[in-house]
PDB file of N, CA and C in Angstrom:
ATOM      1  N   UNK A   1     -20.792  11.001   0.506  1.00  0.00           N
ATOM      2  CA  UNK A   1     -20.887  11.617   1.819  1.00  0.00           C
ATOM      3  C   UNK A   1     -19.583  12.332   2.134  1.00  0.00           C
ATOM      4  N   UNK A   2     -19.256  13.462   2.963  1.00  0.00           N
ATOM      5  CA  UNK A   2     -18.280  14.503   3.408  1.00  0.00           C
ATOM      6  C   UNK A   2     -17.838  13.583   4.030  1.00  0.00           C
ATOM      7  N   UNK A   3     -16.439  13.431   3.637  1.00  0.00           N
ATOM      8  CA  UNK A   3     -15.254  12.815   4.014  1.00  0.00           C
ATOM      9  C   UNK A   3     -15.151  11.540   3.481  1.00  0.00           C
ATOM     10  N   UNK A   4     -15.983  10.854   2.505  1.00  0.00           N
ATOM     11  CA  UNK A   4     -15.922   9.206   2.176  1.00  0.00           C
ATOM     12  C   UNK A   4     -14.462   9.390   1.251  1.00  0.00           C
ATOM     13  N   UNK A   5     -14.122  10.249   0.187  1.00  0.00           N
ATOM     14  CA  UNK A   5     -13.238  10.446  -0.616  1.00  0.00           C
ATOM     15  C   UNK A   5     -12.096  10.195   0.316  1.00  0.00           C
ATOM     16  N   UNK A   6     -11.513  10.751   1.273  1.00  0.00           N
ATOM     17  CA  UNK A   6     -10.495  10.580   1.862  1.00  0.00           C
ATOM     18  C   UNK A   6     -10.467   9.314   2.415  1.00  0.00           C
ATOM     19  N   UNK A   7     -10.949   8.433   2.957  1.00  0.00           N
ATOM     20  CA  UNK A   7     -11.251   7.136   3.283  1.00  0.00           C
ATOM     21  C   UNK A   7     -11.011   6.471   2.382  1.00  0.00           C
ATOM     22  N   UNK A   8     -11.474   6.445   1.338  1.00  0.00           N
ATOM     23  CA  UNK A   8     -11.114   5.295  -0.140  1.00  0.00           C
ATOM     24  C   UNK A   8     -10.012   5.292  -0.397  1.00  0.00           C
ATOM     25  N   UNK A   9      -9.304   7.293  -0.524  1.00  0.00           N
ATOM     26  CA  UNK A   9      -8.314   6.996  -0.964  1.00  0.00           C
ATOM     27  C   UNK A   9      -7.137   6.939   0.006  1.00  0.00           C
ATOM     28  N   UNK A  10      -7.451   7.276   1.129  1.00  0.00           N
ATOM     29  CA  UNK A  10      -6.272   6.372   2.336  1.00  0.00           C
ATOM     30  C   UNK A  10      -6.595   4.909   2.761  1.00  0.00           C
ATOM     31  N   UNK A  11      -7.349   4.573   2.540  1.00  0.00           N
ATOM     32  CA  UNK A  11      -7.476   3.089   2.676  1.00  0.00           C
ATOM     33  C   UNK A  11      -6.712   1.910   1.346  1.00  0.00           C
ATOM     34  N   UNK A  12      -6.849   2.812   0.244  1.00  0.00           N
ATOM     35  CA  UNK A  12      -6.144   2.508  -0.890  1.00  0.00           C
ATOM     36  C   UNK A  12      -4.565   2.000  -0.852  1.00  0.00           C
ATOM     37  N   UNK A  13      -4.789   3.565  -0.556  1.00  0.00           N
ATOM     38  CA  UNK A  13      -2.523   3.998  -0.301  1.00  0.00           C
ATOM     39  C   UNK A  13      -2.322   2.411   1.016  1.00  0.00           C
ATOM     40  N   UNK A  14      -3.207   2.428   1.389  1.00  0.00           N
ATOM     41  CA  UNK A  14      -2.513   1.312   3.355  1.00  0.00           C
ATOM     42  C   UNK A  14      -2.096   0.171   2.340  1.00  0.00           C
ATOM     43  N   UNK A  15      -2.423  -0.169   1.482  1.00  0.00           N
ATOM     44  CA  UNK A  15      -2.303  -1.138   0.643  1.00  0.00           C
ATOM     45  C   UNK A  15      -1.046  -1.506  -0.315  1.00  0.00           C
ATOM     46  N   UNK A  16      -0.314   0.076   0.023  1.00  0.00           N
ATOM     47  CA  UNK A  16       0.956   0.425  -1.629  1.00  0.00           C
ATOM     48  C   UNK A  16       0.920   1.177  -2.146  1.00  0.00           C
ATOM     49  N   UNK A  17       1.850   2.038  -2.458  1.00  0.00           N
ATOM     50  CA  UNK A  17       1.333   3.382  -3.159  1.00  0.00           C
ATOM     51  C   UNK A  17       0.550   3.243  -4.698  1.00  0.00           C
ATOM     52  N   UNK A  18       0.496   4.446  -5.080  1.00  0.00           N
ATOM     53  CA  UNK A  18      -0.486   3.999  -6.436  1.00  0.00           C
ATOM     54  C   UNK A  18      -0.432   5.488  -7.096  1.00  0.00           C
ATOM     55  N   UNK A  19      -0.370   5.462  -8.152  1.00  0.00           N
ATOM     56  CA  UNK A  19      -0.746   7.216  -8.906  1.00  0.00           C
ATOM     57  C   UNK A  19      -1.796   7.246  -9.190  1.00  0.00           C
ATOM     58  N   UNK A  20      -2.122   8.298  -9.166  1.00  0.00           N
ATOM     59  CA  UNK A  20      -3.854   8.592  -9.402  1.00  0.00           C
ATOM     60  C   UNK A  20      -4.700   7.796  -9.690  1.00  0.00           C
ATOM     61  N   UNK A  21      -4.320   7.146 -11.385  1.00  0.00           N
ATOM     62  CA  UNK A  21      -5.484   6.311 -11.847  1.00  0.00           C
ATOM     63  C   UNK A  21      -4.781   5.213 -11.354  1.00  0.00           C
ATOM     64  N   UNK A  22      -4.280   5.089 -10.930  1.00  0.00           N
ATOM     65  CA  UNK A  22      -4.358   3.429  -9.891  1.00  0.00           C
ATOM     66  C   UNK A  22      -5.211   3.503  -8.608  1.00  0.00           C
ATOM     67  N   UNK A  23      -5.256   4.588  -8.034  1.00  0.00           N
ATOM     68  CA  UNK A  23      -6.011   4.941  -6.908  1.00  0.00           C
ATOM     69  C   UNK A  23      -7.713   4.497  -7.593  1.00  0.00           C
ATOM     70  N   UNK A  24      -7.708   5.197  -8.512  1.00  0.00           N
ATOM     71  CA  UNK A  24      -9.286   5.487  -8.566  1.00  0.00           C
ATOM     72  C   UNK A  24      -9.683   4.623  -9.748  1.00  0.00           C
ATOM     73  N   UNK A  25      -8.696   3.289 -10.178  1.00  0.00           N
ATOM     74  CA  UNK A  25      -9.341   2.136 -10.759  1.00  0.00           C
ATOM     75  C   UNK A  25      -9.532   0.977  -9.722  1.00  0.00           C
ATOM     76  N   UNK A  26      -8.291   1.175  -8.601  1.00  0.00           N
ATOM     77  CA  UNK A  26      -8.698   0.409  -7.360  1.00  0.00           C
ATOM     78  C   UNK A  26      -9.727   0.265  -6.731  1.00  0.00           C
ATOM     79  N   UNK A  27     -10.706   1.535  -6.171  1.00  0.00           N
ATOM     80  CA  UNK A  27     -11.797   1.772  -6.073  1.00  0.00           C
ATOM     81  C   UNK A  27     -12.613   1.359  -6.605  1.00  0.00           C
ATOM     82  N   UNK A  28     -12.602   1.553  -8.092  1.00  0.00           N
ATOM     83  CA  UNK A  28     -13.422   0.978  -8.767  1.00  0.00           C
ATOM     84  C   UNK A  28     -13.736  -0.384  -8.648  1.00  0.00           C
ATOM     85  N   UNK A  29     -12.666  -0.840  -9.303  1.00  0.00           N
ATOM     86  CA  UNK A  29     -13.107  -2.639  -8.949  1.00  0.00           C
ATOM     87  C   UNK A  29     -13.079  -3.254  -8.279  1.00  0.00           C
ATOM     88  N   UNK A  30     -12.974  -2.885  -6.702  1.00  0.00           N
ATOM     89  CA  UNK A  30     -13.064  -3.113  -5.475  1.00  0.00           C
ATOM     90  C   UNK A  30     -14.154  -3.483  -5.297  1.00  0.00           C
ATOM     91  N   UNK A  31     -15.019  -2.079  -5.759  1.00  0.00           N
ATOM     92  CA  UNK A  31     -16.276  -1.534  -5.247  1.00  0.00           C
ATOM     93  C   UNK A  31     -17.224  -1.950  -6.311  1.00  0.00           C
ATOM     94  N   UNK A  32     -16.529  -3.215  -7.049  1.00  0.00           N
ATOM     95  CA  UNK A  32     -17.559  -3.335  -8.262  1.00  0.00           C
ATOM     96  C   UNK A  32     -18.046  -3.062  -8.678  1.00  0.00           C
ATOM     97  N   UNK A  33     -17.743  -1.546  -9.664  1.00  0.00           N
ATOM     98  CA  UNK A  33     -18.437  -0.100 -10.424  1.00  0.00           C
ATOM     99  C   UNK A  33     -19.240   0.203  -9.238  1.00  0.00           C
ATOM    100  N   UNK A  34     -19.375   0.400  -7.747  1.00  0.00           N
ATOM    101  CA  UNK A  34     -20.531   1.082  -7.429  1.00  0.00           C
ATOM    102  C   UNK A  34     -20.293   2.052  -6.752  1.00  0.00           C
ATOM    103  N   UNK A  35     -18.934   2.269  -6.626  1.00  0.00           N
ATOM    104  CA  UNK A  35     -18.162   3.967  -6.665  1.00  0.00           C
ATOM    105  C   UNK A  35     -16.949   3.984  -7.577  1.00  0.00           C
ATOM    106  N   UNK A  36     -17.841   5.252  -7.611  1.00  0.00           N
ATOM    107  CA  UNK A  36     -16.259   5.901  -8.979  1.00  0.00           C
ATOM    108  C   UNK A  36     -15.692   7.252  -8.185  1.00  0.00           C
ATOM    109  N   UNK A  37     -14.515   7.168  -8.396  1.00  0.00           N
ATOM    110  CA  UNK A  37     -13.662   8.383  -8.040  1.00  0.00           C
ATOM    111  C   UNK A  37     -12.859   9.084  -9.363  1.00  0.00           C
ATOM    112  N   UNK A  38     -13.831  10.717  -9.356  1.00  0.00           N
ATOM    113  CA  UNK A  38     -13.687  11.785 -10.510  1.00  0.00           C
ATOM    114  C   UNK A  38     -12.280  12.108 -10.318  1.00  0.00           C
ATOM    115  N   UNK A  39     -11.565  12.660 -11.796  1.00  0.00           N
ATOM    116  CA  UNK A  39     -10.378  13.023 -11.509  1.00  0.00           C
ATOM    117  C   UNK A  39     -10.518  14.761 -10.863  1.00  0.00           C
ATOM    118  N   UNK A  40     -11.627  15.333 -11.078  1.00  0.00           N
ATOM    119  CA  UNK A  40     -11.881  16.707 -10.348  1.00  0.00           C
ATOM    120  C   UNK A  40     -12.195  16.828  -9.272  1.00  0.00           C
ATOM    121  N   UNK A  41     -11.961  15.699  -9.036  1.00  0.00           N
ATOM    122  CA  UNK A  41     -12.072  15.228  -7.140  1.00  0.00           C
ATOM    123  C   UNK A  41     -10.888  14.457  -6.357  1.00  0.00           C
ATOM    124  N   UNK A  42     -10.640  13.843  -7.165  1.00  0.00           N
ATOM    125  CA  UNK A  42      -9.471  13.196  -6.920  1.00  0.00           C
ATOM    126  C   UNK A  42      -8.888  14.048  -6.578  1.00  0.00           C
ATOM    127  N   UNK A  43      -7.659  14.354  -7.318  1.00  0.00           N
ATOM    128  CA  UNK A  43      -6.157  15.218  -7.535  1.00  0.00           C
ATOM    129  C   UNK A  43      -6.471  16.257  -6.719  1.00  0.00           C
ATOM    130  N   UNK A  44      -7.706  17.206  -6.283  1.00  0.00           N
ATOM    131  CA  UNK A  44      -7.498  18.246  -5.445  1.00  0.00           C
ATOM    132  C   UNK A  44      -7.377  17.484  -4.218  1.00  0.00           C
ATOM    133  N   UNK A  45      -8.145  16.437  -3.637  1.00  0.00           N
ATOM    134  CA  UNK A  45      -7.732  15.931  -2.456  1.00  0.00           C
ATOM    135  C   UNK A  45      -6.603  15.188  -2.332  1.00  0.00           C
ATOM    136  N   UNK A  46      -6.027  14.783  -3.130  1.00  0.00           N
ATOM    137  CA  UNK A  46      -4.591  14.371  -3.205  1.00  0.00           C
ATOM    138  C   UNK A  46      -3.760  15.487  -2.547  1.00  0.00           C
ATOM    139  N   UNK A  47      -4.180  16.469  -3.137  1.00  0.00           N
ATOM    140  CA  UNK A  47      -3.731  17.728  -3.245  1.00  0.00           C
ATOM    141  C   UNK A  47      -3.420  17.786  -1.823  1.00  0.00           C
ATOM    142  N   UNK A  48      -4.580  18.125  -1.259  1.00  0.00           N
ATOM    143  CA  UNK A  48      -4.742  18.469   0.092  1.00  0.00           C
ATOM    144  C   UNK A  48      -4.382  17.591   0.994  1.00  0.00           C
ATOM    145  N   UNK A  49      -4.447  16.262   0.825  1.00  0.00           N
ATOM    146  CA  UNK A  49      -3.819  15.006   1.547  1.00  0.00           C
ATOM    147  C   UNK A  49      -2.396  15.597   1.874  1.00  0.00           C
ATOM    148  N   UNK A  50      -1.586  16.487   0.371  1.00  0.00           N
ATOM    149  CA  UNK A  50      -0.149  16.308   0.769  1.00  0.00           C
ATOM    150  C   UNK A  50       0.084  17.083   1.658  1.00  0.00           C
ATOM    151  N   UNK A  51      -0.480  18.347   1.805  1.00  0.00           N
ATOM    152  CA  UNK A  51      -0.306  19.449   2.513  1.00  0.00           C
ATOM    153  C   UNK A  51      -0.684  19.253   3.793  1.00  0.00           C
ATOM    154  N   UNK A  52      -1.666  18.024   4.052  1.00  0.00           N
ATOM    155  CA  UNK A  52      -1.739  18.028   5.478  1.00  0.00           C
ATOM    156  C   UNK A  52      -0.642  16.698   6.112  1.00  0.00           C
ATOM    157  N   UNK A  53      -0.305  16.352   4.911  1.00  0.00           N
ATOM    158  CA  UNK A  53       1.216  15.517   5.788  1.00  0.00           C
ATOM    159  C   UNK A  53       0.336  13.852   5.939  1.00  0.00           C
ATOM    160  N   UNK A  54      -0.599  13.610   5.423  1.00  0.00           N
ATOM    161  CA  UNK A  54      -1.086  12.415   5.419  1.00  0.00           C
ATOM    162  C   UNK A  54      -0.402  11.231   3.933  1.00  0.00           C
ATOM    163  N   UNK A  55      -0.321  12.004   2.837  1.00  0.00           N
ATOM    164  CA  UNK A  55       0.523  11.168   1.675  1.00  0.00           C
ATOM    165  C   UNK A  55       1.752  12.062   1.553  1.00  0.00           C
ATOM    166  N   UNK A  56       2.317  11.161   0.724  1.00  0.00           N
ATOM    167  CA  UNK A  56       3.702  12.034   0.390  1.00  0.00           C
ATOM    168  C   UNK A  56       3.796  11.626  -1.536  1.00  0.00           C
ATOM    169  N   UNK A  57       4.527  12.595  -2.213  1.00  0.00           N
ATOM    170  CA  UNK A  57       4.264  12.483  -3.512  1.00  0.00           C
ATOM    171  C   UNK A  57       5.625  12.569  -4.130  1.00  0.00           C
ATOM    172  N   UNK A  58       6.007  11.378  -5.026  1.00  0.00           N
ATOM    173  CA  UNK A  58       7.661  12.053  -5.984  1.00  0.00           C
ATOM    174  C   UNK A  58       7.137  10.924  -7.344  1.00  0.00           C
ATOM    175  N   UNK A  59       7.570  11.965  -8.516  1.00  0.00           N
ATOM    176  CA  UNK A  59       7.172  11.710  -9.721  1.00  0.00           C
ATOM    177  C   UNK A  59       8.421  10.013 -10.025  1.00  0.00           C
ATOM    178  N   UNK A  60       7.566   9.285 -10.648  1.00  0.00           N
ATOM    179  CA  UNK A  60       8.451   7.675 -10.689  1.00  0.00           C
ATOM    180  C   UNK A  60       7.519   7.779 -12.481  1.00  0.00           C
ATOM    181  N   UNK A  61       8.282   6.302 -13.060  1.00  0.00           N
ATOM    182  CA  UNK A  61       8.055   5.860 -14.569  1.00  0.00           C
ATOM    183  C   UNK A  61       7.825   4.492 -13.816  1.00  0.00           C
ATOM    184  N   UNK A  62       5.623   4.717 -14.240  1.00  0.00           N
ATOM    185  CA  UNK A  62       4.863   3.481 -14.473  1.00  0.00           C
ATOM    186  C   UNK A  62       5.477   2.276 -15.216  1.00  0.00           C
ATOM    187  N   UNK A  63       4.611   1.575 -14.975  1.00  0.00           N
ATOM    188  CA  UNK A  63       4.977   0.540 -15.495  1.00  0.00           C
ATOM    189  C   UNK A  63       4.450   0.138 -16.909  1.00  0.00           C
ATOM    190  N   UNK A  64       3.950   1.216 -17.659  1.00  0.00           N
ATOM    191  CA  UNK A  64       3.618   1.284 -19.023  1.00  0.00           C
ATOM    192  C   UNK A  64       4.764   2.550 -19.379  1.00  0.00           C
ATOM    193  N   UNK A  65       6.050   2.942 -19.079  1.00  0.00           N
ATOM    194  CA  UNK A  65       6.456   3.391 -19.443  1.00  0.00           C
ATOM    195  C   UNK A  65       6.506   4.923 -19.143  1.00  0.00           C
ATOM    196  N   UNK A  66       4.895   5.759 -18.873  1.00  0.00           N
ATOM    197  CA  UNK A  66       4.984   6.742 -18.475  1.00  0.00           C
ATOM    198  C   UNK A  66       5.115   7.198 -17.140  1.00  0.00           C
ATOM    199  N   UNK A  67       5.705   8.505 -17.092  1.00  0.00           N
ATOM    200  CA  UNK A  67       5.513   9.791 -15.864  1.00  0.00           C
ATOM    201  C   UNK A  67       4.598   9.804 -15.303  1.00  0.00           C
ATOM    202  N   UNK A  68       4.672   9.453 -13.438  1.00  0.00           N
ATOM    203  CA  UNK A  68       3.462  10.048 -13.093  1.00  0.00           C
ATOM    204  C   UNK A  68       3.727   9.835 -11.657  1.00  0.00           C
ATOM    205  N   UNK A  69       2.643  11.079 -10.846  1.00  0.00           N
ATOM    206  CA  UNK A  69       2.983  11.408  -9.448  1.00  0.00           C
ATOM    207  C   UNK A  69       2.446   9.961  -8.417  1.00  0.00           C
ATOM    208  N   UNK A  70       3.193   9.254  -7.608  1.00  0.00           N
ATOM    209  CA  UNK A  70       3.096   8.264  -7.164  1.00  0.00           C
ATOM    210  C   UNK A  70       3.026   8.825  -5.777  1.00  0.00           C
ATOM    211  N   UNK A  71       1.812   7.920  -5.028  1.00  0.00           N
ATOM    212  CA  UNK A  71       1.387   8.617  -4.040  1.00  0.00           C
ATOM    213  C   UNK A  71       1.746   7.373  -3.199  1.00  0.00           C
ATOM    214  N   UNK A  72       2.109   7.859  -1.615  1.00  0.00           N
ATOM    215  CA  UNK A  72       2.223   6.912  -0.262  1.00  0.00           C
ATOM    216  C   UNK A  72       1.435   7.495   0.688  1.00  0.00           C
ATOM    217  N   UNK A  73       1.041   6.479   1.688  1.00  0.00           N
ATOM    218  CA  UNK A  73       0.613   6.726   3.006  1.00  0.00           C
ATOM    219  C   UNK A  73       1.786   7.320   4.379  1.00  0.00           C
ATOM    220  N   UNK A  74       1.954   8.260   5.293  1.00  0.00           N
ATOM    221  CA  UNK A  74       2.991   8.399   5.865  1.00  0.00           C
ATOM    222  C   UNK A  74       2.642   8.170   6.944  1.00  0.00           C
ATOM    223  N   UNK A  75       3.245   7.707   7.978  1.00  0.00           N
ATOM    224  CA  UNK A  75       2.673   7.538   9.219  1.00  0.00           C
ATOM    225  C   UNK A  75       1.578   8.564   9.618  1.00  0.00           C
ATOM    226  N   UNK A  76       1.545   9.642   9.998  1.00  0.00           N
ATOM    227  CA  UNK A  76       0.287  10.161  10.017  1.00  0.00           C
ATOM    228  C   UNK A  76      -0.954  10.214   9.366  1.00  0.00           C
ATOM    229  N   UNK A  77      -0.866   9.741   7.890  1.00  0.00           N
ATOM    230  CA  UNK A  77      -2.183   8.929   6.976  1.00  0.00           C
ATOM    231  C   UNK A  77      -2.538   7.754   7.364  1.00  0.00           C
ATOM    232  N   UNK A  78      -1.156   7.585   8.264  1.00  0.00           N
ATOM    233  CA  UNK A  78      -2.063   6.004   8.428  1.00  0.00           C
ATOM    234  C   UNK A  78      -2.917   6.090  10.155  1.00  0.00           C
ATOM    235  N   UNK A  79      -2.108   6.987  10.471  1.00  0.00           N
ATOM    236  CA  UNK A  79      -2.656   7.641  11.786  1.00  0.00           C
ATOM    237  C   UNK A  79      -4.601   7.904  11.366  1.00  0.00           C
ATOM    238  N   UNK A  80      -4.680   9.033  10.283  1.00  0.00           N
ATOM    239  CA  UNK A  80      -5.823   9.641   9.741  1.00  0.00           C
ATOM    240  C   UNK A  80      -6.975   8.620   9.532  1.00  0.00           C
ATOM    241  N   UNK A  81      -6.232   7.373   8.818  1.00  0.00           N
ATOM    242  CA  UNK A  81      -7.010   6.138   8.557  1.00  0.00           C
ATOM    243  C   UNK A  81      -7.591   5.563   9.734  1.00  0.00           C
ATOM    244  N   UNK A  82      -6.776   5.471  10.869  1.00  0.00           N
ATOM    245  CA  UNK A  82      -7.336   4.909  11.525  1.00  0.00           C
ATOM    246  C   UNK A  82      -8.712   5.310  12.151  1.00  0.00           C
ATOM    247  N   UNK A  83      -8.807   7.146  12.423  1.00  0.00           N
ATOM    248  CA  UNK A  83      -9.592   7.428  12.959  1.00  0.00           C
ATOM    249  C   UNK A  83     -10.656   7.565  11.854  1.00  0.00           C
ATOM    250  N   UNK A  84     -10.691   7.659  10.336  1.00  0.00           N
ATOM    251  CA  UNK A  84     -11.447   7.686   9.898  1.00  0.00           C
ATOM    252  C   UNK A  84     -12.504   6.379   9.854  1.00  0.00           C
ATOM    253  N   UNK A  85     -11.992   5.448   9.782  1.00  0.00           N
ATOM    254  CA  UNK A  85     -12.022   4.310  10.116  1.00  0.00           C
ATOM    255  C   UNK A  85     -12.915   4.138  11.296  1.00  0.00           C
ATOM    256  N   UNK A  86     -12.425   4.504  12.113  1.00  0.00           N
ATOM    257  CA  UNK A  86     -13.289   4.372  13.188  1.00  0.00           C
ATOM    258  C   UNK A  86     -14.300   5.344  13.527  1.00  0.00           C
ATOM    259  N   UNK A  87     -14.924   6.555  12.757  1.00  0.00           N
ATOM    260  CA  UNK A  87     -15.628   7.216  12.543  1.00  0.00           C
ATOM    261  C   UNK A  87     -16.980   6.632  11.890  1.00  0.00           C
ATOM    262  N   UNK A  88     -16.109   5.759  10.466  1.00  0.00           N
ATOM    263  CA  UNK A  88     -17.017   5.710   9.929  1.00  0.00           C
ATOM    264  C   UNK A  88     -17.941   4.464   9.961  1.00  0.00           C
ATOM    265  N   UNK A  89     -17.197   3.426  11.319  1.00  0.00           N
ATOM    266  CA  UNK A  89     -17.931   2.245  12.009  1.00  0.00           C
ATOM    267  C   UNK A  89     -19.073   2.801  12.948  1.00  0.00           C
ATOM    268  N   UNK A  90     -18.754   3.973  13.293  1.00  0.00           N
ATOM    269  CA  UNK A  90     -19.631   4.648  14.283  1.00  0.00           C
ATOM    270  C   UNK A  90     -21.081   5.298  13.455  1.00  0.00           C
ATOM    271  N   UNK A  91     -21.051   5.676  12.173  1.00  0.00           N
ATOM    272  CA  UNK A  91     -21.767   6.303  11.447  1.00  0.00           C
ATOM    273  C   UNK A  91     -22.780   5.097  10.946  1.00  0.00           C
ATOM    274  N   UNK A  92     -21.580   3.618  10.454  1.00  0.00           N
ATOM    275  CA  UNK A  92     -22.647   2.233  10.058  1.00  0.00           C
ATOM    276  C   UNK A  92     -23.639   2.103  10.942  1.00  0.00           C
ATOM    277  N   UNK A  93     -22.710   2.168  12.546  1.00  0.00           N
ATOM    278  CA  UNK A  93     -24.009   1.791  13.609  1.00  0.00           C
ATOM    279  C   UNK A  93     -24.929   2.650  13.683  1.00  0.00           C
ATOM    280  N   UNK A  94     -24.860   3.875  13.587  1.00  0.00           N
ATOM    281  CA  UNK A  94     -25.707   4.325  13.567  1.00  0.00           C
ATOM    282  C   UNK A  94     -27.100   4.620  12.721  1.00  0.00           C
ATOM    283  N   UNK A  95     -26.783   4.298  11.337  1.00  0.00           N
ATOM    284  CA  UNK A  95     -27.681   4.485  10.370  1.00  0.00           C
ATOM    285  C   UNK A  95     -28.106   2.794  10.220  1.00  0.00           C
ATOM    286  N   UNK A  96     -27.649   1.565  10.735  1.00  0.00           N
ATOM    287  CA  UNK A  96     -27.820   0.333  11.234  1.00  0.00           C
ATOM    288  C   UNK A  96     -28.700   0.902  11.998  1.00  0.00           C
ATOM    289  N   UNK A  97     -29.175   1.325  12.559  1.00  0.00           N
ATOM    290  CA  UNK A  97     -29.803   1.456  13.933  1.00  0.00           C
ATOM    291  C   UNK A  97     -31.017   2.386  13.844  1.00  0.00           C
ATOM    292  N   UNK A  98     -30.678   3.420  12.727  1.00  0.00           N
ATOM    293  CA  UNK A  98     -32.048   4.095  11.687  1.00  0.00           C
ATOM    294  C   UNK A  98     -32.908   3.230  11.546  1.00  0.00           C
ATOM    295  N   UNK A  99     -32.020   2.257  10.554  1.00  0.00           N
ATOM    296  CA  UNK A  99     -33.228   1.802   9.366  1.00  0.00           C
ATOM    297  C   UNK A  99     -33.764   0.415  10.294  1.00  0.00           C
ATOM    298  N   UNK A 100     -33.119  -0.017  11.466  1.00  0.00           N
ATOM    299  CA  UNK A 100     -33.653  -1.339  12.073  1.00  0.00           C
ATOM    300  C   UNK A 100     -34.959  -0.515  13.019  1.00  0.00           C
ATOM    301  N   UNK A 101     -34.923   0.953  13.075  1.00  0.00           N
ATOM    302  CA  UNK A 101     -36.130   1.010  14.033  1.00  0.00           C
ATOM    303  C   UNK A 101     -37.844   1.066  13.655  1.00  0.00           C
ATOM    304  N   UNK A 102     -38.405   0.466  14.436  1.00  0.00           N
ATOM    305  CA  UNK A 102     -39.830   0.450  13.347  1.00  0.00           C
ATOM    306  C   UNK A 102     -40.581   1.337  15.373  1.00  0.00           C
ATOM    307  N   UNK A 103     -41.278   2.543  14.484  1.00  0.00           N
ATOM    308  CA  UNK A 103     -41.900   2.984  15.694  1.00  0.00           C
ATOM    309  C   UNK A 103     -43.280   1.965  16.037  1.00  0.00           C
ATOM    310  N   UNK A 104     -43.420   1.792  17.330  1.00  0.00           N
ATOM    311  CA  UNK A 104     -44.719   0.858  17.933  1.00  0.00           C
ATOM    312  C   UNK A 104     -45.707   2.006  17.970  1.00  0.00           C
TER     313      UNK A 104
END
């Protein structure tokens, strides 16, 4: 659904930063294989996360040794989270509220 990607992966970051495939193995086994996050989806919204001032990005050495862009939440991502967050409690109730109706 439009906008779930940004939610996973700012709900992720609230947690510690993470580089990419830490982001989107977190997800994964969170979500017990039942979302996956593409890297052709990923990294452009990363992308765009930075530019709107929600993560912030500086290249660090994993802990297997390699290079790689390590992502944070900045106060205004965590700002973003919140309202997404609360968007998307509004969207449960509502589709809660679909599937509980039976017409008389």
């Amino acid at each position: 659904m439009q906008g779930t990607l940004d939610l996973l992966v700012l709900k992720t970051l609230s947690g510690g930063p993470h580089h990419g495939y830490g982001i989107a193995a977190h997800v994964q086994q969170v979500t017990a294989d039942a979302l996956r996050v593409e890297e052709g989806s990923l990294y452009p919204a990363l992308h765009r996360m930075e530019q709107a001032g929600w993560v912030v990005a500086k290249w660090e050495v994993t802990e297997n040794g390699r290079r790689a862009r390590v992502y944070r939440l900045t106060r205004r991502g965590e700002q973003q989270l919140q309202e997404q967050e609360r968007k998307w409690a509004l969207l449960i109730k509502a589709v809660g509220r679909l599937i509980r109706f039976t017409e008389r």
